[in-house]
N, C-alpha and C. Protein backbone atom coordinates (compact mmCIF):
# COMPACT_ATOMS: atom_id res chain seq x y z
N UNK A 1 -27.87 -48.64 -31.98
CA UNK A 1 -28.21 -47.59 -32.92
C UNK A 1 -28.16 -46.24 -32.20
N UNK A 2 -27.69 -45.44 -32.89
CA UNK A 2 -27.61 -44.01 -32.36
C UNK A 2 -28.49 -43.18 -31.86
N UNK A 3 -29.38 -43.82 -32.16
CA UNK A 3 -30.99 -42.84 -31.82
C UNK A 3 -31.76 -43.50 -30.60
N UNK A 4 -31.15 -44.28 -29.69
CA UNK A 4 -31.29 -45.22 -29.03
C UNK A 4 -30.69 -44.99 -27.79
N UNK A 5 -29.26 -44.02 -28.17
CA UNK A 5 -28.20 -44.57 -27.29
C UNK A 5 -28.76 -42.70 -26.26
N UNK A 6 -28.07 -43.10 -24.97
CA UNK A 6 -28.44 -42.48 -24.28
C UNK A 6 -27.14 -40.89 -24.64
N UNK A 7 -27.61 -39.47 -24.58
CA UNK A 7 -26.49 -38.44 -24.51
C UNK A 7 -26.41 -37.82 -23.16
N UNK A 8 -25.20 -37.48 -23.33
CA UNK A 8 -24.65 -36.81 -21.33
C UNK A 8 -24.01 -35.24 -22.29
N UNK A 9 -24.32 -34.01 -21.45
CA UNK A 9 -24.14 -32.78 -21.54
C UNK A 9 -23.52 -32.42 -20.84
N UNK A 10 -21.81 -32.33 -20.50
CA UNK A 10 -20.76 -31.95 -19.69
C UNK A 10 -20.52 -30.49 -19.92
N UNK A 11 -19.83 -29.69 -18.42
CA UNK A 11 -19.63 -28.89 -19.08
C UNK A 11 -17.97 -28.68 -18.67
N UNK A 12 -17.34 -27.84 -19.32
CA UNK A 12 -15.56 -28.36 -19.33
C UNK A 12 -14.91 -28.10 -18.15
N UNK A 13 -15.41 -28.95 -17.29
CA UNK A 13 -14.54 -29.27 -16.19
C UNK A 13 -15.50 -30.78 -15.68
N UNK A 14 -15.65 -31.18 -16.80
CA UNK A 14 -16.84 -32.78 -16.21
C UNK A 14 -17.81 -32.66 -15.65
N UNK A 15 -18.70 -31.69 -15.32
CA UNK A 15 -19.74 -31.96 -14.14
C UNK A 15 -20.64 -31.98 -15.28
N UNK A 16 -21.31 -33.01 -14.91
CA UNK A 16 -22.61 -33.74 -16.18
C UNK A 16 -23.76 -32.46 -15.97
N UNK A 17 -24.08 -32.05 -16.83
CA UNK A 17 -25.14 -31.07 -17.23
C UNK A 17 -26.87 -31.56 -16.98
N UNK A 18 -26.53 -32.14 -18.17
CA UNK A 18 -27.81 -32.87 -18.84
C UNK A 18 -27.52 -34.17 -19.05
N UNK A 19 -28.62 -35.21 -19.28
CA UNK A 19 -28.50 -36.49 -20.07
C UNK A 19 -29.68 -36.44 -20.78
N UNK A 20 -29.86 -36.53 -22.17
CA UNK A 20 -31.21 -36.65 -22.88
C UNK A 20 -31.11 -38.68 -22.92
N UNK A 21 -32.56 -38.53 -23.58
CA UNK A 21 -32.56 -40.15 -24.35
C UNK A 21 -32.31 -40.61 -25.19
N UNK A 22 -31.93 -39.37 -26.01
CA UNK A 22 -31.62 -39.99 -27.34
C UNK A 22 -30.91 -38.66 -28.13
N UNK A 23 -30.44 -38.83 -29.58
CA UNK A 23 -29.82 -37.48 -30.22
C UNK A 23 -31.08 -36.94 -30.29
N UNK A 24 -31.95 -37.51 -30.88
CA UNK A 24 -33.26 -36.30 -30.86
C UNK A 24 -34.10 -35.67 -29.65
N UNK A 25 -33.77 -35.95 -28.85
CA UNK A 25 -33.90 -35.16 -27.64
C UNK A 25 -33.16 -34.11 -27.46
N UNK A 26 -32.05 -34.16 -27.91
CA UNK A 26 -30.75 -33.14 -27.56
C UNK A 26 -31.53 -32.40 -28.96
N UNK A 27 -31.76 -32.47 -29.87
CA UNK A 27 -31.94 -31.73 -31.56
C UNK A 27 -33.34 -31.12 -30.77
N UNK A 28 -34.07 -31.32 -30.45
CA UNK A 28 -35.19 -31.03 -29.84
C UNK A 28 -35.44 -29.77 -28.59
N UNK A 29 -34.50 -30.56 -28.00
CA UNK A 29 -33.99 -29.46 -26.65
C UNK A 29 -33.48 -28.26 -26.92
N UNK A 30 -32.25 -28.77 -27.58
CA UNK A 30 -31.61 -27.23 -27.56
C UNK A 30 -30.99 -26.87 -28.87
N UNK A 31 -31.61 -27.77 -29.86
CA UNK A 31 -31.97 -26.87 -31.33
C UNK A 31 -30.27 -27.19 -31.94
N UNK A 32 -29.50 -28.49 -31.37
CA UNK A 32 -28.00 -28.69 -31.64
C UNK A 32 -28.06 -29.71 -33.00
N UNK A 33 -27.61 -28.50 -34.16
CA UNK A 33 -28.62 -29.54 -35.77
C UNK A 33 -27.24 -30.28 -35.77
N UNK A 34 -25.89 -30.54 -35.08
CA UNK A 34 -25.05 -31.28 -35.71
C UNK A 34 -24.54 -32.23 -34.99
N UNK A 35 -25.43 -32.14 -33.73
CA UNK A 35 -25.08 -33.09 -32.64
C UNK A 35 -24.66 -34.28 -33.15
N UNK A 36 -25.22 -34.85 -33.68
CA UNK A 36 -24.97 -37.02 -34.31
C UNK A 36 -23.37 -36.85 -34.58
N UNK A 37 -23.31 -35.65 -35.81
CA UNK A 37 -21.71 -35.80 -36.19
C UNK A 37 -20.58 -35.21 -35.42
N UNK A 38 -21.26 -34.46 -34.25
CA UNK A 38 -20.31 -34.58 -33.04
C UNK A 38 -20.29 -35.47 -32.33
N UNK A 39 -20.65 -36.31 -32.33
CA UNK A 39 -20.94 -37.30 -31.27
C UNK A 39 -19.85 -38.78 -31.73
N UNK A 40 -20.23 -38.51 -33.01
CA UNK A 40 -18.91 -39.71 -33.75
C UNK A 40 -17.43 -39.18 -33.66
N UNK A 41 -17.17 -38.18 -33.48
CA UNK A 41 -16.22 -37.76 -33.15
C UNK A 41 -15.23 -37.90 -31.88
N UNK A 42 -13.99 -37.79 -31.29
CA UNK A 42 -13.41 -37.88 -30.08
C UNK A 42 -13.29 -36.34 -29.91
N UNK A 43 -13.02 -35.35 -30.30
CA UNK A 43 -13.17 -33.95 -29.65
C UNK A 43 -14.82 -33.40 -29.88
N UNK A 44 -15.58 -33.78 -28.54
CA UNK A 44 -16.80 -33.33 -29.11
C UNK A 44 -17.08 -31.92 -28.21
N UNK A 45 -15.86 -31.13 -28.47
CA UNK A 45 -16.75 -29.44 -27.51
C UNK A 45 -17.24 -28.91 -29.02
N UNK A 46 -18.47 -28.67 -28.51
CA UNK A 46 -19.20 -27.98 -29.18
C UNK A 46 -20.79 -27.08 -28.64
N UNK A 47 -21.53 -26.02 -29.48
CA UNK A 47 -22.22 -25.23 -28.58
C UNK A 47 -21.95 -24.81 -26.57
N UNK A 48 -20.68 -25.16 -26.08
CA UNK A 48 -20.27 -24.85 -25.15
C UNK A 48 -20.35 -25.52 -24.38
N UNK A 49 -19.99 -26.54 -24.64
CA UNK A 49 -20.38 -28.20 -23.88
C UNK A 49 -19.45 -29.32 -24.44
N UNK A 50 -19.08 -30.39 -23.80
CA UNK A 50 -18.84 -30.88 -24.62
C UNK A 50 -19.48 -32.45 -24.44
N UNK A 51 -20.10 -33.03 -25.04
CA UNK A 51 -21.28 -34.03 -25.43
C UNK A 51 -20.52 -35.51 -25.54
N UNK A 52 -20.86 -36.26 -24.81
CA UNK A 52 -21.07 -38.04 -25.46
C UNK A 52 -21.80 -39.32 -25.18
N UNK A 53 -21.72 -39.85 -26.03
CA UNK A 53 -22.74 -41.23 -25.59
C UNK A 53 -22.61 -41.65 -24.43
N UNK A 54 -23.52 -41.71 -23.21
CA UNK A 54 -23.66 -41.70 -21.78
C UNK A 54 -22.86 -43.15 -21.71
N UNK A 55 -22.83 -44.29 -22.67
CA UNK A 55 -22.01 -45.21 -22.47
C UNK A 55 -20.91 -45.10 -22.20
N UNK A 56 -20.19 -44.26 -23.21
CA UNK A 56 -18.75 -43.86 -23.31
C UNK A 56 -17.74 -43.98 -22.35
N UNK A 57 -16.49 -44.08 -21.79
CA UNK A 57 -15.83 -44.12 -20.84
C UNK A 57 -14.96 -43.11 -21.49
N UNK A 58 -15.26 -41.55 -21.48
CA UNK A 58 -14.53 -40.56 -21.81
C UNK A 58 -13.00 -40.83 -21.52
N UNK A 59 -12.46 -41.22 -19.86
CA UNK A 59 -11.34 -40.83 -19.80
C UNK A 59 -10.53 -42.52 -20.69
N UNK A 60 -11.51 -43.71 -20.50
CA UNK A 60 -10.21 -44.78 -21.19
C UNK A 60 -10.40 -44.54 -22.56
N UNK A 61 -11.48 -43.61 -23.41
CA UNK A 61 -11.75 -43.66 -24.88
C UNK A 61 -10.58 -43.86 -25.44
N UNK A 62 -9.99 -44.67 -26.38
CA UNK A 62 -8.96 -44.07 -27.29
C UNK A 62 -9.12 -42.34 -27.90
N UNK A 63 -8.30 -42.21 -27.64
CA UNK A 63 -7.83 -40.54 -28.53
C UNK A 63 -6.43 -40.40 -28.28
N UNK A 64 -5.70 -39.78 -29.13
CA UNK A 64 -4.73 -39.42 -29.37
C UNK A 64 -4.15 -37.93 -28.31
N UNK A 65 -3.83 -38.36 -26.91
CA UNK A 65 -3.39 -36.76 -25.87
C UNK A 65 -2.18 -36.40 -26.39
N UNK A 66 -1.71 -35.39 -26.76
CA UNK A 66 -0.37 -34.74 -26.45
C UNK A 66 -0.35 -33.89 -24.88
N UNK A 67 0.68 -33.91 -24.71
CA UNK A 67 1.27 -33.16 -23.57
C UNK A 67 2.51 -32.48 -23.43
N UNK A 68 2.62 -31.31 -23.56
CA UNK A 68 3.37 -30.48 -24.13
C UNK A 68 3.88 -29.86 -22.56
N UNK A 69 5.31 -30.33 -22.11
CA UNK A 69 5.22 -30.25 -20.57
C UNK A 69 6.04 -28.64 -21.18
N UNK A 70 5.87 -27.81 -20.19
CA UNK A 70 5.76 -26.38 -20.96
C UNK A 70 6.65 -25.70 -19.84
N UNK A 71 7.52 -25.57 -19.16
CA UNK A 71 7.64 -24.72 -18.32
C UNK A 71 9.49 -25.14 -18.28
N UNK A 72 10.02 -24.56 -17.90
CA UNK A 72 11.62 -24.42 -17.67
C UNK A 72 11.65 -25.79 -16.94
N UNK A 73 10.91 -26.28 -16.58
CA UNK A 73 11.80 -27.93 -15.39
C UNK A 73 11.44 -28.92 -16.65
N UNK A 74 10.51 -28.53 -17.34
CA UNK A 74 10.70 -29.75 -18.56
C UNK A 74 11.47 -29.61 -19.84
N UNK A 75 11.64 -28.18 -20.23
CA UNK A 75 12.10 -27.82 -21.76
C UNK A 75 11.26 -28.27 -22.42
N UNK A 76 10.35 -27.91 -22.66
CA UNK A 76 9.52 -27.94 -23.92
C UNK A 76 9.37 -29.51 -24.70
N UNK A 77 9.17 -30.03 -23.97
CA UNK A 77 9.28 -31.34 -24.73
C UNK A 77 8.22 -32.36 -24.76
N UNK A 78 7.84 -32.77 -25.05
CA UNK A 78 6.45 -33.65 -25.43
C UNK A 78 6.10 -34.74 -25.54
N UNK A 79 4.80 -35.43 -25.12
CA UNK A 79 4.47 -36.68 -25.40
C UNK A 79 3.22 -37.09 -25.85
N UNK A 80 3.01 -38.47 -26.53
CA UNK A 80 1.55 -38.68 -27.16
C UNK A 80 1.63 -39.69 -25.84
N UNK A 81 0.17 -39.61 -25.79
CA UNK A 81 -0.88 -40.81 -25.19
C UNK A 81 -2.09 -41.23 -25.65
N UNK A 82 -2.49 -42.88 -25.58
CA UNK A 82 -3.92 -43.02 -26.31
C UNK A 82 -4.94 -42.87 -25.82
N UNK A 83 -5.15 -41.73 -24.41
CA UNK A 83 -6.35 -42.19 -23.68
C UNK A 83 -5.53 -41.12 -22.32
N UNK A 84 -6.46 -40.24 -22.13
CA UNK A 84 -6.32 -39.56 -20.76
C UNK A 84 -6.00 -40.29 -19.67
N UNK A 85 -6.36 -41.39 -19.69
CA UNK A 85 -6.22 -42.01 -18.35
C UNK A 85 -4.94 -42.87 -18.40
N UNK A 86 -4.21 -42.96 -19.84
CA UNK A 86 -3.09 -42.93 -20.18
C UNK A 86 -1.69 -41.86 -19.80
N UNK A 87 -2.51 -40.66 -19.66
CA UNK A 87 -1.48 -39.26 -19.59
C UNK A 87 -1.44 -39.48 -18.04
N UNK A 88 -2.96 -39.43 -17.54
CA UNK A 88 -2.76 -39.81 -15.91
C UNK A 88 -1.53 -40.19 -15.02
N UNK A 89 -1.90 -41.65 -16.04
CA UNK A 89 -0.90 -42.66 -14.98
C UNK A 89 0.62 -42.10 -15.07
N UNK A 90 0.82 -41.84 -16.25
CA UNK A 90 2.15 -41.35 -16.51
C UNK A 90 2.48 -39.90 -16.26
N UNK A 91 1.86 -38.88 -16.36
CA UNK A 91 2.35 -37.92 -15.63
C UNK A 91 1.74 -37.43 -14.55
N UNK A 92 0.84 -38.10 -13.55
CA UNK A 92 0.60 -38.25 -12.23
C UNK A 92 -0.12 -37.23 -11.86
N UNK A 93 -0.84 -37.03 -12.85
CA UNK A 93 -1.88 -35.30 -12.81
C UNK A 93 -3.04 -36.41 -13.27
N UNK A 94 -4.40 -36.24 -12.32
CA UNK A 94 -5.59 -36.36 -12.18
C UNK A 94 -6.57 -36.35 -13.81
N UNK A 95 -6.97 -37.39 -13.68
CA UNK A 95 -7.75 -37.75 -15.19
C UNK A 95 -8.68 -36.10 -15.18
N UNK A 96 -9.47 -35.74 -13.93
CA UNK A 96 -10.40 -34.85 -14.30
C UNK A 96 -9.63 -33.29 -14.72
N UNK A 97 -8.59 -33.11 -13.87
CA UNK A 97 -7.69 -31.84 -14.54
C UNK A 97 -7.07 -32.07 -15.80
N UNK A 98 -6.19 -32.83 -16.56
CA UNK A 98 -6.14 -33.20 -18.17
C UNK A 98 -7.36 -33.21 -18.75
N UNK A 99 -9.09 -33.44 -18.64
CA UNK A 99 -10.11 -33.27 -19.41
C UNK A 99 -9.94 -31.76 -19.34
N UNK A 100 -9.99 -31.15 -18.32
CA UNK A 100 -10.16 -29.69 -17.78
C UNK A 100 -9.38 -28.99 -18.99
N UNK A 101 -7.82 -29.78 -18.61
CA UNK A 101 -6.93 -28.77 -19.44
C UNK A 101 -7.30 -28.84 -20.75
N UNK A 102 -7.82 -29.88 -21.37
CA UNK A 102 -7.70 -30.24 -22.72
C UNK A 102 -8.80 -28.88 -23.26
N UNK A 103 -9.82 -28.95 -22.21
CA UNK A 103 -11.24 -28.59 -22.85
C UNK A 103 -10.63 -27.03 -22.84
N UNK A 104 -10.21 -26.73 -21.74
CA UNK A 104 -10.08 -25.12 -21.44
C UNK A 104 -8.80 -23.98 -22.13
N UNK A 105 -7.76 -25.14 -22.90
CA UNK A 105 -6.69 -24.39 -23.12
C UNK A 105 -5.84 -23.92 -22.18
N UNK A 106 -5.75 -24.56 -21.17
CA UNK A 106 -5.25 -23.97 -19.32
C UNK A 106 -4.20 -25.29 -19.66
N UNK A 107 -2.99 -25.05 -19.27
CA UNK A 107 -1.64 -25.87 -17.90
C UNK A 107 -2.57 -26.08 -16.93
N UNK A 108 -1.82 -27.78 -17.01
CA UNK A 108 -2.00 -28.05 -15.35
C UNK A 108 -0.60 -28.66 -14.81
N UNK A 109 -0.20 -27.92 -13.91
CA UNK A 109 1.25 -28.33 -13.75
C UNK A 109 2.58 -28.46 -14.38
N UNK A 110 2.36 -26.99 -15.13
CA UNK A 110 3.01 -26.86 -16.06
C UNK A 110 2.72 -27.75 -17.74
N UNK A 111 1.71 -28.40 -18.03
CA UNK A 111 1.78 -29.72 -19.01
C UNK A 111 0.47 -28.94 -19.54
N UNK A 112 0.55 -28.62 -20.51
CA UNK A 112 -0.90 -28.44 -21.76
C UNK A 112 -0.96 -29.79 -22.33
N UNK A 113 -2.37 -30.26 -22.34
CA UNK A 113 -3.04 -31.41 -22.86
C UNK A 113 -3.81 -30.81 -23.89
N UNK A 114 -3.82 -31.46 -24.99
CA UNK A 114 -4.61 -31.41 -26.19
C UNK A 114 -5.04 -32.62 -26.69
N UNK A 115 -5.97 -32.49 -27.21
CA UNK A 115 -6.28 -33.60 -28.11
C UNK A 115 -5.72 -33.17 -29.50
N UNK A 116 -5.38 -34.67 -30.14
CA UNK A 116 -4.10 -34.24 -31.32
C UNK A 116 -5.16 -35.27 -32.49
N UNK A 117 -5.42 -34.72 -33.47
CA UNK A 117 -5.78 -35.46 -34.80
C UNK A 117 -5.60 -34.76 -35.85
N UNK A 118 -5.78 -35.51 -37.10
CA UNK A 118 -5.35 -34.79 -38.68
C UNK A 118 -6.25 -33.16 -38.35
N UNK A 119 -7.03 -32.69 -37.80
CA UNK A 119 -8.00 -32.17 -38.36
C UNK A 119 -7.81 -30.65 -37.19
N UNK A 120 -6.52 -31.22 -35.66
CA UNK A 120 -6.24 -29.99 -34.94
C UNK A 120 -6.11 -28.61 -35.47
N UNK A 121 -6.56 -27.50 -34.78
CA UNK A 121 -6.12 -26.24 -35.57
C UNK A 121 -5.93 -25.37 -34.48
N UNK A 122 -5.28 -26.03 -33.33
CA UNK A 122 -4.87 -25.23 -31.77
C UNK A 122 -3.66 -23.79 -32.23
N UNK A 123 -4.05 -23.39 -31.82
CA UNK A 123 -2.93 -22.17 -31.82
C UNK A 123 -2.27 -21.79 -30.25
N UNK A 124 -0.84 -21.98 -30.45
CA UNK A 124 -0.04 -21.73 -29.00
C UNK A 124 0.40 -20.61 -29.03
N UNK A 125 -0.20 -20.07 -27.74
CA UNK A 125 0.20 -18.36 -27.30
C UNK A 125 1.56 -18.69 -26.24
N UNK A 126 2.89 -18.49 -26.91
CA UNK A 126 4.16 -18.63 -26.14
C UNK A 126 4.59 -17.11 -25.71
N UNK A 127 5.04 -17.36 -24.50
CA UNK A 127 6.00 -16.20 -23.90
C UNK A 127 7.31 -15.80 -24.81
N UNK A 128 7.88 -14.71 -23.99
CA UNK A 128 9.73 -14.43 -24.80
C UNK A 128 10.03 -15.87 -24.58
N UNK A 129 10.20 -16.72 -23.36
CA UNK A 129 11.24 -17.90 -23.47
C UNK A 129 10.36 -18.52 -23.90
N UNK A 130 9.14 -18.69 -25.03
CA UNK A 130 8.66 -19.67 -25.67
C UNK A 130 8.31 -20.68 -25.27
N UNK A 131 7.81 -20.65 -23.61
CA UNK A 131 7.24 -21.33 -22.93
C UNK A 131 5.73 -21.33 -23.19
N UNK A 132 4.54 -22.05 -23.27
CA UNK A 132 3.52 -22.04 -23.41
C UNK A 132 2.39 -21.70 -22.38
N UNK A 133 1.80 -20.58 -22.86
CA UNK A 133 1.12 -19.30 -21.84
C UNK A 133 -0.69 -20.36 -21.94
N UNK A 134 -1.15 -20.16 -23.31
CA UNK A 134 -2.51 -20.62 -23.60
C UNK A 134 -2.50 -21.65 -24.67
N UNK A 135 -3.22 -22.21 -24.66
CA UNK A 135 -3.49 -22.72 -25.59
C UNK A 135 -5.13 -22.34 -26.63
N UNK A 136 -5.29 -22.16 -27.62
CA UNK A 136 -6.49 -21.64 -28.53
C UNK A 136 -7.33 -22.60 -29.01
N UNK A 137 -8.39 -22.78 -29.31
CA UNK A 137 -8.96 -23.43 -30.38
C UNK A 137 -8.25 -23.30 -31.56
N UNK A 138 -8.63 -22.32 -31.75
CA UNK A 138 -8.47 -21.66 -33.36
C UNK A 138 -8.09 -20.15 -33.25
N UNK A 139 -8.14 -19.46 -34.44
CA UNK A 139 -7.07 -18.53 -35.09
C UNK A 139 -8.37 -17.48 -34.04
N UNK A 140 -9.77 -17.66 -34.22
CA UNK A 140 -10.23 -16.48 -33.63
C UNK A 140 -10.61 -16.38 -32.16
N UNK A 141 -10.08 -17.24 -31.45
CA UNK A 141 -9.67 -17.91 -30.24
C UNK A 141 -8.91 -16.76 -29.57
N UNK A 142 -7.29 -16.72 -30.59
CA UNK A 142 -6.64 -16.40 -30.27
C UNK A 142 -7.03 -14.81 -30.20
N UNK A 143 -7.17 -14.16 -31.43
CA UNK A 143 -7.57 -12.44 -31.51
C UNK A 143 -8.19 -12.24 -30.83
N UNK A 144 -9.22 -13.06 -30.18
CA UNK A 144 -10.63 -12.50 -29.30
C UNK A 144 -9.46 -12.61 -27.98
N UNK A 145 -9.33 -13.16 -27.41
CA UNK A 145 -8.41 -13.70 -26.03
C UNK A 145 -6.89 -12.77 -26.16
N UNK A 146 -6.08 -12.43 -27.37
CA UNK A 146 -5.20 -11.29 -27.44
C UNK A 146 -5.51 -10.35 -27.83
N UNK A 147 -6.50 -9.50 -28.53
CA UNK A 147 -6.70 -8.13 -28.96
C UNK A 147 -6.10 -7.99 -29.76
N UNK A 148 -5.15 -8.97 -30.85
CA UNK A 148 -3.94 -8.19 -31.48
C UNK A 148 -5.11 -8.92 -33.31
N UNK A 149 -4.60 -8.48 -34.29
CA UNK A 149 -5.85 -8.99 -35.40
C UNK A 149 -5.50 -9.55 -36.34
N UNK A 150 -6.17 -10.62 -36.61
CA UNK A 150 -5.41 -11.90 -37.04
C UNK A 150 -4.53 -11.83 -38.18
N UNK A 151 -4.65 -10.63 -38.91
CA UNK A 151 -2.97 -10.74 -39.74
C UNK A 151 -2.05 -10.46 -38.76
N UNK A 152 -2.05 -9.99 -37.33
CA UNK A 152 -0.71 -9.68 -37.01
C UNK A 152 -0.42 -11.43 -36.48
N UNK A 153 -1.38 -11.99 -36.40
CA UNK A 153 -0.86 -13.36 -35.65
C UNK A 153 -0.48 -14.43 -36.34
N UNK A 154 -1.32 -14.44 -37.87
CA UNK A 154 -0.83 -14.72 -39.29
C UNK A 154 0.69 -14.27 -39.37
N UNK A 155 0.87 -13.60 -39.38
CA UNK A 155 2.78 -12.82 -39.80
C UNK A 155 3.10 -13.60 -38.68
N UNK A 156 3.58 -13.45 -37.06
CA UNK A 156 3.27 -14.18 -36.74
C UNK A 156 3.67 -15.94 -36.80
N UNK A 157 2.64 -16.69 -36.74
CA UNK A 157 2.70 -17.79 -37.80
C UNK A 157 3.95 -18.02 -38.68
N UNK A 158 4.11 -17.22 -39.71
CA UNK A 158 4.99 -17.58 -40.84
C UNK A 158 6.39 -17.28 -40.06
N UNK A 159 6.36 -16.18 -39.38
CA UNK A 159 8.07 -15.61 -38.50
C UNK A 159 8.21 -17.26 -37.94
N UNK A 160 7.54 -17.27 -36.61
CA UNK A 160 7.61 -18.45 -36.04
C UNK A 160 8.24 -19.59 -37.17
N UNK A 161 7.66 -20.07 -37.62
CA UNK A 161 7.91 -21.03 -38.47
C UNK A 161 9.30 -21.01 -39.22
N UNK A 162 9.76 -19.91 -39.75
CA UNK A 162 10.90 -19.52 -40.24
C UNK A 162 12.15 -19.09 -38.78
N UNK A 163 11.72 -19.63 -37.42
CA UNK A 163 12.51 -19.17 -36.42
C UNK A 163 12.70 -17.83 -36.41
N UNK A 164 12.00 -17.04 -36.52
CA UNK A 164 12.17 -15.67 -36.66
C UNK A 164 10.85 -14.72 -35.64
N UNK A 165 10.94 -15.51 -34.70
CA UNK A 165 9.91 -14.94 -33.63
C UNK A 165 9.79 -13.40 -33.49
N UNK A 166 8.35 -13.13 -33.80
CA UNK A 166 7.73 -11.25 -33.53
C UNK A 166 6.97 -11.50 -32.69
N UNK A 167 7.32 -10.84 -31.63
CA UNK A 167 5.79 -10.33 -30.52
C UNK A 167 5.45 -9.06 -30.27
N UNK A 168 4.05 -9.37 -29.78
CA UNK A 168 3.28 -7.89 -29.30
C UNK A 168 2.65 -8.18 -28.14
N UNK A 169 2.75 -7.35 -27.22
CA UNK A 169 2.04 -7.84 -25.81
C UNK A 169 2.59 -8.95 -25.30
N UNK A 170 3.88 -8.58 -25.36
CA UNK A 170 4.69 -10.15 -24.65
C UNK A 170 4.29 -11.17 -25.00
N UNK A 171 3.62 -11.63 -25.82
CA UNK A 171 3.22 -13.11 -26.55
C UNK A 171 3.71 -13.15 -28.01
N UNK A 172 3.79 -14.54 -28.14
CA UNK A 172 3.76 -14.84 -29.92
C UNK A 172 2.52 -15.85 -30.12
N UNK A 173 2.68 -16.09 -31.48
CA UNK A 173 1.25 -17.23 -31.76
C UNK A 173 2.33 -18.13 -32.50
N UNK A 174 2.06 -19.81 -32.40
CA UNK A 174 2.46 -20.42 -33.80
C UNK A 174 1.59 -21.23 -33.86
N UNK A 175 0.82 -22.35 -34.79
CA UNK A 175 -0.05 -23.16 -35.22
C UNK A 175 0.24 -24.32 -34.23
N UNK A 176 -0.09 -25.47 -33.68
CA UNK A 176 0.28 -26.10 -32.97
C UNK A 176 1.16 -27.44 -33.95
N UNK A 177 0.80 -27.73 -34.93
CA UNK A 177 1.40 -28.48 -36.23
C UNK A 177 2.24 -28.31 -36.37
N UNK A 178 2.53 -26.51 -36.50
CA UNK A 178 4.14 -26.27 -36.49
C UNK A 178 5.49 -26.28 -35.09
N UNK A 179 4.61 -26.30 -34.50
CA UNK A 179 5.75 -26.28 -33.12
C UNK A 179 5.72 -27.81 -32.88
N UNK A 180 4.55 -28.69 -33.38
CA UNK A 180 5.32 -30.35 -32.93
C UNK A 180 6.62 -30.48 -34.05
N UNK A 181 5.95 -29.81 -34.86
CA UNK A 181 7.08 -30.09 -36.14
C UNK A 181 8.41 -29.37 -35.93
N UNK A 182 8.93 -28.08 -35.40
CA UNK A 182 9.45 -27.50 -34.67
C UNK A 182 10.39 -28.51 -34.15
N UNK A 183 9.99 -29.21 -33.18
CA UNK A 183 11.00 -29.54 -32.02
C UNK A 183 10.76 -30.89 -32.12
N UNK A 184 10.26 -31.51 -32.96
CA UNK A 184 10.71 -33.10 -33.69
C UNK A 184 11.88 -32.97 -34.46
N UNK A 185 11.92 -31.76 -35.02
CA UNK A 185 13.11 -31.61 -35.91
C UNK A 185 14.54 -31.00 -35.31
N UNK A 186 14.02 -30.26 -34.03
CA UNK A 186 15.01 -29.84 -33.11
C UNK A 186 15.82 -31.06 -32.83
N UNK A 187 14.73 -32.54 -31.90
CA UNK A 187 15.30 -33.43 -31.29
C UNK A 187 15.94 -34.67 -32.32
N UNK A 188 15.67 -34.11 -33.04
CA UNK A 188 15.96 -35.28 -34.42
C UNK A 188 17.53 -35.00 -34.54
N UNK A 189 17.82 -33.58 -34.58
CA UNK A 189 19.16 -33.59 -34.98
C UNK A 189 20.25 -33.74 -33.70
């Protein structure tokens, strides 16, 4: 039972924070009213941490990694994995730097890791050669971290999508949905 199970308080680069005894310890502590339904979740950053059942084996969990190898020696090209320690073995970069990258929006070795589900809303900050600079949470991720305001990254968005790339400050933005979709359809043809 959930109220039972022990919580661990990471902070995004793995080093364990906290461990409470239970979710209501954590609701108690530090006032986190949605902790439980982060906790059922596989992307659990949230309040600036990111949280799970001290049982858990974060890196074999099933989840869905993409890896978006990003830099001129790969061309832009991509892969799913079910489990970090999946991306590991196969692209030979360290389980704790893929948590790192995932959590932080940072390359590691040229390769952005994300966690990929129905519900992603990453936004990719690409260079002129549309190589991948950052990766975002979300839309206000991006404005806070570029200065530029979110209709210009909205327009943006729709250019991208229509292959019709606009930048400002040497960057573009596109949704991350649209650039898998992008270059599935590139490699398709």
């Amino acid at each position: 039972m959930a109220n039972e199970r022990k919580v661990t308080q990471y902070d995004f680069s793995f080093n364990k924070i906290a461990e409470y005894k239970n979710v209501y310890h954590v609701l108690n502590s530090i006032n986190a009213t949605q902790i439980y339904d982060i906790l059922k979740r596989t992307d659990r950053k949230a309040y600036g941490y990111f949280w799970s059942f001290s049982d858990v084996d974060v890196m074999h969990e099933k989840r869905i990694v993409l890896a978006i190898f990003a830099d001129k020696t790969y061309e832009n090209t991509f892969a799913f994995y079910n489990s970090i320690h999946e991306a590991s073995i196969d692209t030979c970069i360290d389980e704790l730097s893929i948590f790192s990258s995932m959590m932080n929006g940072t390359l590691e070795d040229g390769i952005a890791f994300i966690e990929y589900n129905e519900t992603t809303q990453k936004v990719l900050e690409l260079n002129k050669d549309f190589f991948i600079v950052k990766v975002h949470d979300k839309l206000s991720d991006a404005v806070k971290s570029s200065g530029l305001s979110a209709n210009t990254i909205s327009y943006m968005y729709r250019k991208n999508e229509a292959l019709e790339a606009k930048f400002a400050g040497g960057s573009t933005f596109i949704k991350l949905k649209q650039y898998v979709k992008l270059f599935t359809n590139y490699y398709e043809q």
